[in-house]
Protein backbone atom coordinates (compact mmCIF):
# COMPACT_ATOMS: atom_id res chain seq x y z
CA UNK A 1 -48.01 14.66 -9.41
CA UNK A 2 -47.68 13.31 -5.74
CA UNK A 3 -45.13 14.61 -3.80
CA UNK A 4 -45.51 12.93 -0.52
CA UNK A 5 -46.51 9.50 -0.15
CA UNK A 6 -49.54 9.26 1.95
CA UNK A 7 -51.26 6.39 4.06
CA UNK A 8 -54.63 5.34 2.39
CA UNK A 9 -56.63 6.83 5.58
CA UNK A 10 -54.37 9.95 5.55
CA UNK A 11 -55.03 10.80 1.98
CA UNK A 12 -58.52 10.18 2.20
CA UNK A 13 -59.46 12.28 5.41
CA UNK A 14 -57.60 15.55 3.55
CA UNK A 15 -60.64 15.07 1.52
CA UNK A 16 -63.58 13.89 3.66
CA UNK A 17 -64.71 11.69 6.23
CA UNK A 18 -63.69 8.11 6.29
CA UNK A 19 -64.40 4.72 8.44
CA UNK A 20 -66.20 6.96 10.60
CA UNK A 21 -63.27 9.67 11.17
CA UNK A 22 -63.79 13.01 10.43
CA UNK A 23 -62.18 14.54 7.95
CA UNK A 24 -58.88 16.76 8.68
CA UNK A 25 -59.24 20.84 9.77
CA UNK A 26 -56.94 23.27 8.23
CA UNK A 27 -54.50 22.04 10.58
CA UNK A 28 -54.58 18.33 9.89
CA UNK A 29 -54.91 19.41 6.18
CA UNK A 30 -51.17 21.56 6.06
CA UNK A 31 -49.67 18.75 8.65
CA UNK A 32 -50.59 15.80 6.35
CA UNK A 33 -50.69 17.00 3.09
CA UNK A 34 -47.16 18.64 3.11
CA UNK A 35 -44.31 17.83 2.39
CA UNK A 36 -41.60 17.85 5.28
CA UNK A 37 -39.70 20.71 3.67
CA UNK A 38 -42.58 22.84 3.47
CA UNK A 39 -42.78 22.52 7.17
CA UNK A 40 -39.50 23.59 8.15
CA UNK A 41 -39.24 26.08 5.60
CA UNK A 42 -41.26 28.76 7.68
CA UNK A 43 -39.81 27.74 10.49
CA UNK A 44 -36.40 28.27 8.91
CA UNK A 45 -37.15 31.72 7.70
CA UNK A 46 -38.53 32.76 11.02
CA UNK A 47 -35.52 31.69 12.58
CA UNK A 48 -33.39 33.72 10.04
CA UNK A 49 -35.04 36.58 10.68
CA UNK A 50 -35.15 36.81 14.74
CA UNK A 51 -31.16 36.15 14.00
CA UNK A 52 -30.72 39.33 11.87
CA UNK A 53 -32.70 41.51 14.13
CA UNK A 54 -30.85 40.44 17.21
CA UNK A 55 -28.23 40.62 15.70
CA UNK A 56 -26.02 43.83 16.94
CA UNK A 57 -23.55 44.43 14.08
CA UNK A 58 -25.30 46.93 12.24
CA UNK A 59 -23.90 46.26 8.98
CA UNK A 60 -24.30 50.12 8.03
């Protein structure tokens, strides 16, 4: 089941090389084979966290 729709030489380097492009490093890999909420979803949570630990109200 697809998720994310994918141009044909985006879904093809995840996988190997094509038309004489390498194919995609971990990086590439995670930026074009995710989906856009898996993206922000870290990002989210790290945000979430700096917030409660600046955060002075103690909450005790």
């Amino acid at each position: 089941m697809n998720l994310k729709l994918l141009k044909k030489e985006n879904h093809r380097r995840l996988e190997k090389s094509w038309r004489g492009k390498s194919k995609y490093g971990p990086l590439g890999r995670w930026w074009y084979g995710s989906t856009q909420w898996s993206k922000v979803a870290p990002a989210a949570l790290g945000t979430g966290v700096v917030a409660e630990v600046m955060d002075d109200d103690c909450g005790c």
